[in-house]
Each structure stands twice: as C-alpha cells, then as structure tokens.
C-alpha atoms as a PDB file:
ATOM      1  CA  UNK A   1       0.000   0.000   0.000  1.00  0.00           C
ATOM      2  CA  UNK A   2       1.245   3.797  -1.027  1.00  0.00           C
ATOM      3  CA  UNK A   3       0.011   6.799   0.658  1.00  0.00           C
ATOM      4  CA  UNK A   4       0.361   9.920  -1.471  1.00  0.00           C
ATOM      5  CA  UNK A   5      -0.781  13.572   0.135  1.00  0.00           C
ATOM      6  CA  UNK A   6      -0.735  16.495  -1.783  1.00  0.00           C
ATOM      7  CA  UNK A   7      -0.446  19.659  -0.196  1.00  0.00           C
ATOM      8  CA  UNK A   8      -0.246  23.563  -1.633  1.00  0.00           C
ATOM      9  CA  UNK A   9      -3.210  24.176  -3.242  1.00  0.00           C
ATOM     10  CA  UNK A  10      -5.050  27.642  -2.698  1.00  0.00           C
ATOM     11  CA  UNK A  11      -6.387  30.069  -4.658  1.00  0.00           C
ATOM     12  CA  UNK A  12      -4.184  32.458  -6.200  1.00  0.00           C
ATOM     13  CA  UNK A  13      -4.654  35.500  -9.287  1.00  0.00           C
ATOM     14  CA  UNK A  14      -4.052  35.368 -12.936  1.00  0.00           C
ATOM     15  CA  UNK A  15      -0.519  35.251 -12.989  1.00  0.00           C
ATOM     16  CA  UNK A  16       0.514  34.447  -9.849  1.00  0.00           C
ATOM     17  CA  UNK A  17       2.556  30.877  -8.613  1.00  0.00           C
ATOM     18  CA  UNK A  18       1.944  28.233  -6.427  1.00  0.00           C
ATOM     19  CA  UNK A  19       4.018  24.974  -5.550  1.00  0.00           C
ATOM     20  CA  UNK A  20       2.198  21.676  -4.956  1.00  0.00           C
ATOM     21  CA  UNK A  21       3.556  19.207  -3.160  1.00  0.00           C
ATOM     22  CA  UNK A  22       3.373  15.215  -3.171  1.00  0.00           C
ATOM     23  CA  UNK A  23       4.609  13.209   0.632  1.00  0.00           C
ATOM     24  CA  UNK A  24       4.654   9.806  -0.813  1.00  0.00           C
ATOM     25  CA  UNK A  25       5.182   7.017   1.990  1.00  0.00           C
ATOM     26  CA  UNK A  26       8.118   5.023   0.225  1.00  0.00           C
ATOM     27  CA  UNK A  27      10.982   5.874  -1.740  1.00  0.00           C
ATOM     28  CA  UNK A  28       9.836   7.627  -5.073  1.00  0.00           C
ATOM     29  CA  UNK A  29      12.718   5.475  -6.628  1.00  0.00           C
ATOM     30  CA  UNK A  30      10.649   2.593  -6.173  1.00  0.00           C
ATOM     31  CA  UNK A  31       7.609   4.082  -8.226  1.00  0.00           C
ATOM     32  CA  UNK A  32       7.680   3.543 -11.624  1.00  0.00           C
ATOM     33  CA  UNK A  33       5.631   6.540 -12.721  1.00  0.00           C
ATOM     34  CA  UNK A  34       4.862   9.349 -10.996  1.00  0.00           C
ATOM     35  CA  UNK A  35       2.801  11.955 -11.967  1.00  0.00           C
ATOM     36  CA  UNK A  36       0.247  15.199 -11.241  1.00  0.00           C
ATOM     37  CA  UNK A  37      -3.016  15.296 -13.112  1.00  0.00           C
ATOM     38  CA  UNK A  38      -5.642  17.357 -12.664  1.00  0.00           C
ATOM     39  CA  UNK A  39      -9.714  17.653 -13.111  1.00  0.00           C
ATOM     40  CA  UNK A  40     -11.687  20.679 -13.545  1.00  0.00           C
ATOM     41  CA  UNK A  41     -15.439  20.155 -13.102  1.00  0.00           C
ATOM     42  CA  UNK A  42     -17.846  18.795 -15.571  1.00  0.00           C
ATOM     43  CA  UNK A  43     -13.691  17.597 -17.775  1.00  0.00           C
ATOM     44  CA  UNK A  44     -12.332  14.445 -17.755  1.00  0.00           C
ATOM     45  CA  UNK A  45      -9.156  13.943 -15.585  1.00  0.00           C
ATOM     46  CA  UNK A  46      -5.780  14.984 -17.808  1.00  0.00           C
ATOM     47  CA  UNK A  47      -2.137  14.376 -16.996  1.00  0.00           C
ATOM     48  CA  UNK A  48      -0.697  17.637 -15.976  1.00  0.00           C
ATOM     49  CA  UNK A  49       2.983  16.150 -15.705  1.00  0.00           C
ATOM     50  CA  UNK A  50       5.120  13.164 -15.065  1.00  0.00           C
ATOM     51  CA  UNK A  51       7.777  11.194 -15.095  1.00  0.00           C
ATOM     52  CA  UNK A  52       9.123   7.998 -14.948  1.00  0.00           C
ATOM     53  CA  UNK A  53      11.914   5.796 -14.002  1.00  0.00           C
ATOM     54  CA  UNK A  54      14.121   6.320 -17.049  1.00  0.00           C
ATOM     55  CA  UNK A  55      13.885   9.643 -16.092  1.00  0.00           C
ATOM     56  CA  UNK A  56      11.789  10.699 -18.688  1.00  0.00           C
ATOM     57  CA  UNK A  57       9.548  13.974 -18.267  1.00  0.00           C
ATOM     58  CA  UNK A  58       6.703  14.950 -19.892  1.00  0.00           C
ATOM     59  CA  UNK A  59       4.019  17.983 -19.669  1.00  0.00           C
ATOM     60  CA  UNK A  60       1.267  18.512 -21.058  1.00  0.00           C
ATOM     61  CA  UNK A  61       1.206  21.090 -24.077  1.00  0.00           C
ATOM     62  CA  UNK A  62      -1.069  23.492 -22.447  1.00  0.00           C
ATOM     63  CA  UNK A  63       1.294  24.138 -19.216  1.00  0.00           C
ATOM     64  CA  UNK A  64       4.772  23.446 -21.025  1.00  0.00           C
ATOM     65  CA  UNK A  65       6.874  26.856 -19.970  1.00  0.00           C
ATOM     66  CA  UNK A  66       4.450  27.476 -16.949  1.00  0.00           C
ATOM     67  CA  UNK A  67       4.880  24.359 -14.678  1.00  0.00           C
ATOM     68  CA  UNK A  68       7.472  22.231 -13.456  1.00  0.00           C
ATOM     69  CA  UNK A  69       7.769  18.988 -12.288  1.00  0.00           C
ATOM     70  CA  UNK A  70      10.458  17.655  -9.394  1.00  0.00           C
ATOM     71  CA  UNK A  71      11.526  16.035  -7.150  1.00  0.00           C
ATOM     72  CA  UNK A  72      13.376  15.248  -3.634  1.00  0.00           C
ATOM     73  CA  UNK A  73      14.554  11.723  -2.772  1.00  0.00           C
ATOM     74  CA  UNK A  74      15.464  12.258   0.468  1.00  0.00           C
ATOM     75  CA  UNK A  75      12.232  13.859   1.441  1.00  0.00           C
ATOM     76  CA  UNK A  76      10.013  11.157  -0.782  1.00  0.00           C
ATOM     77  CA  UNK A  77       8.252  14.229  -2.291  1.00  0.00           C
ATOM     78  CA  UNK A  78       7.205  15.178  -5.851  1.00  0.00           C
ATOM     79  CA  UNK A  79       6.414  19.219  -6.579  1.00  0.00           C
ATOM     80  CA  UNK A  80       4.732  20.820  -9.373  1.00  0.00           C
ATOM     81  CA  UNK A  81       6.029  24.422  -9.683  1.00  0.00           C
ATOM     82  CA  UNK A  82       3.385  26.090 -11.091  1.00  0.00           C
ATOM     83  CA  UNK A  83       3.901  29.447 -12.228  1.00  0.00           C
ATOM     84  CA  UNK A  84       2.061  32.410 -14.581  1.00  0.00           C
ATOM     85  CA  UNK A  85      -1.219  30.709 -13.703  1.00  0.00           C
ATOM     86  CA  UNK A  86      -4.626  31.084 -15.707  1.00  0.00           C
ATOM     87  CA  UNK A  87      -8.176  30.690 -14.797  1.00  0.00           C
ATOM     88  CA  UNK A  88      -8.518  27.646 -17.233  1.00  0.00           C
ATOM     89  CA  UNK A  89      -5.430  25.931 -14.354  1.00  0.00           C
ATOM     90  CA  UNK A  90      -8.422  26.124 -12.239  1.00  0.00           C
ATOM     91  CA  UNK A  91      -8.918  22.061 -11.250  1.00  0.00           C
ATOM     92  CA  UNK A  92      -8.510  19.668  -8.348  1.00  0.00           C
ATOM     93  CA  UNK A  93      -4.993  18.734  -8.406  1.00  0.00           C
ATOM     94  CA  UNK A  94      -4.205  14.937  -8.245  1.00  0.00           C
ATOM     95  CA  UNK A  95      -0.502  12.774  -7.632  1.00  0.00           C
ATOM     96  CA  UNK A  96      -0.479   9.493  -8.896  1.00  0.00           C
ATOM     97  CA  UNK A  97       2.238   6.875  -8.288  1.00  0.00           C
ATOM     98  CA  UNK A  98       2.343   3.968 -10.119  1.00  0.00           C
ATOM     99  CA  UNK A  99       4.329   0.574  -9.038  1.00  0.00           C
ATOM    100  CA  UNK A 100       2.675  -2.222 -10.382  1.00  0.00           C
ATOM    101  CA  UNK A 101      -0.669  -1.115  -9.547  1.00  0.00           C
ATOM    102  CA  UNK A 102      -1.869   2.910  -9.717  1.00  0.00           C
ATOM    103  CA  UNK A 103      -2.183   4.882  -6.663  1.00  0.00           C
ATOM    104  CA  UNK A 104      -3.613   8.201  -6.379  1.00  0.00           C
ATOM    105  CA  UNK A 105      -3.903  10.906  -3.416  1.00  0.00           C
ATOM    106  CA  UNK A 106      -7.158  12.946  -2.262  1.00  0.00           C
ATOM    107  CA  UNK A 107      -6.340  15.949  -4.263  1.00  0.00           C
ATOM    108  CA  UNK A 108      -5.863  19.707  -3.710  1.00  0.00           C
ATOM    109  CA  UNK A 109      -7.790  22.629  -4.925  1.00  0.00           C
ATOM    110  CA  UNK A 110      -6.350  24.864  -7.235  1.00  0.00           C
ATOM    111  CA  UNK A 111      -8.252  28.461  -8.073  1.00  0.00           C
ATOM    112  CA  UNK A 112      -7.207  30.539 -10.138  1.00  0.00           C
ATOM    113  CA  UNK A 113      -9.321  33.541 -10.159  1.00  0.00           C
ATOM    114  CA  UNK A 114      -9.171  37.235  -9.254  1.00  0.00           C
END
C-alpha cells in the first residue's frame, strides 16, 4: 500500500505561482511513474505532468513553460512548480504513483481567479 498527500493548493490570481507538493510514503525510486493530473469540473481527468523511471519527463502542451515537475529523494516528495497561472489551471490537483498497480492521493484545490 502507497500513501500519497498532496499539499499547496489555494487560490491564487491570474498570474501568480503556487508549488504543490506530493509526501509519498516510500521511496519515489521505487515508483515507476509518478505523476500530477488534474480535473476541472464537468472535464475528464488529464495528466498535468510526469515522469518515470528512465527519467523521462513529460508535460502537457497546455502548461509546457508554466509548470514544473520535481523532485526530492530524500524527502520522498514530488512538486509541481506552477507558475504564470490562468483561470482555465483552475482544477482539483491529483498525484499518482504507479508501481505495479496505480495509486492516487485525495487531491488539492487549485483556483485561479481574481
């Protein structure tokens, strides 16, 4: 079993930055994928960011240049840096770490309004 917790969310301008974090309960070296997606209401839940154990990142084309994806071993944590923020960012933010099976946290709201 993998606990994930996000924490950061909040609700922030047009424009302004905020940095979600991911306390996973292993070592993040031991996940095969990990990864923040995100759902706004009434949309289907989209990959935001990832990456995997190759260390292969990927964004998604609509925050490429805005967010960031990292992370700290010795902590167990992922972050999203997420920076020049738009309404449209506006979603429940999700982690997901994937070793063998797909595990997922509770989420954090993100609101992006002023």
């Amino acid at each position: 079993q993998v606990q994930l917790v996000e924490s950061g969310g909040g609700l922030v301008q047009p424009g302004g930055s905020l940095r979600l974090s991911c306390a996973a309960s292993i070592s993040i070296s031991s996940l095969t994928v990990m990864a923040w997606y995100r759902q706004a209401p009434g949309k289907q839940r989209e990959l935001v960011a990832g990456f995997n154990s190759a260390g292969i990142t990927n964004y998604a084309d609509s925050v490429k240049g805005r967010f960031t994806i990292s992370k700290d071993y010795g902590k167990k944590t992922v972050y999203l840096q997420m920076n020049s923020l738009k309404p449209d960012d506006t979603a429940v933010y999700y982690c997901n770490g994937v070793i063998s099976i797909s595990y997922w946290g509770q989420g954090t709201q993100v609101t992006v309004s002023s």
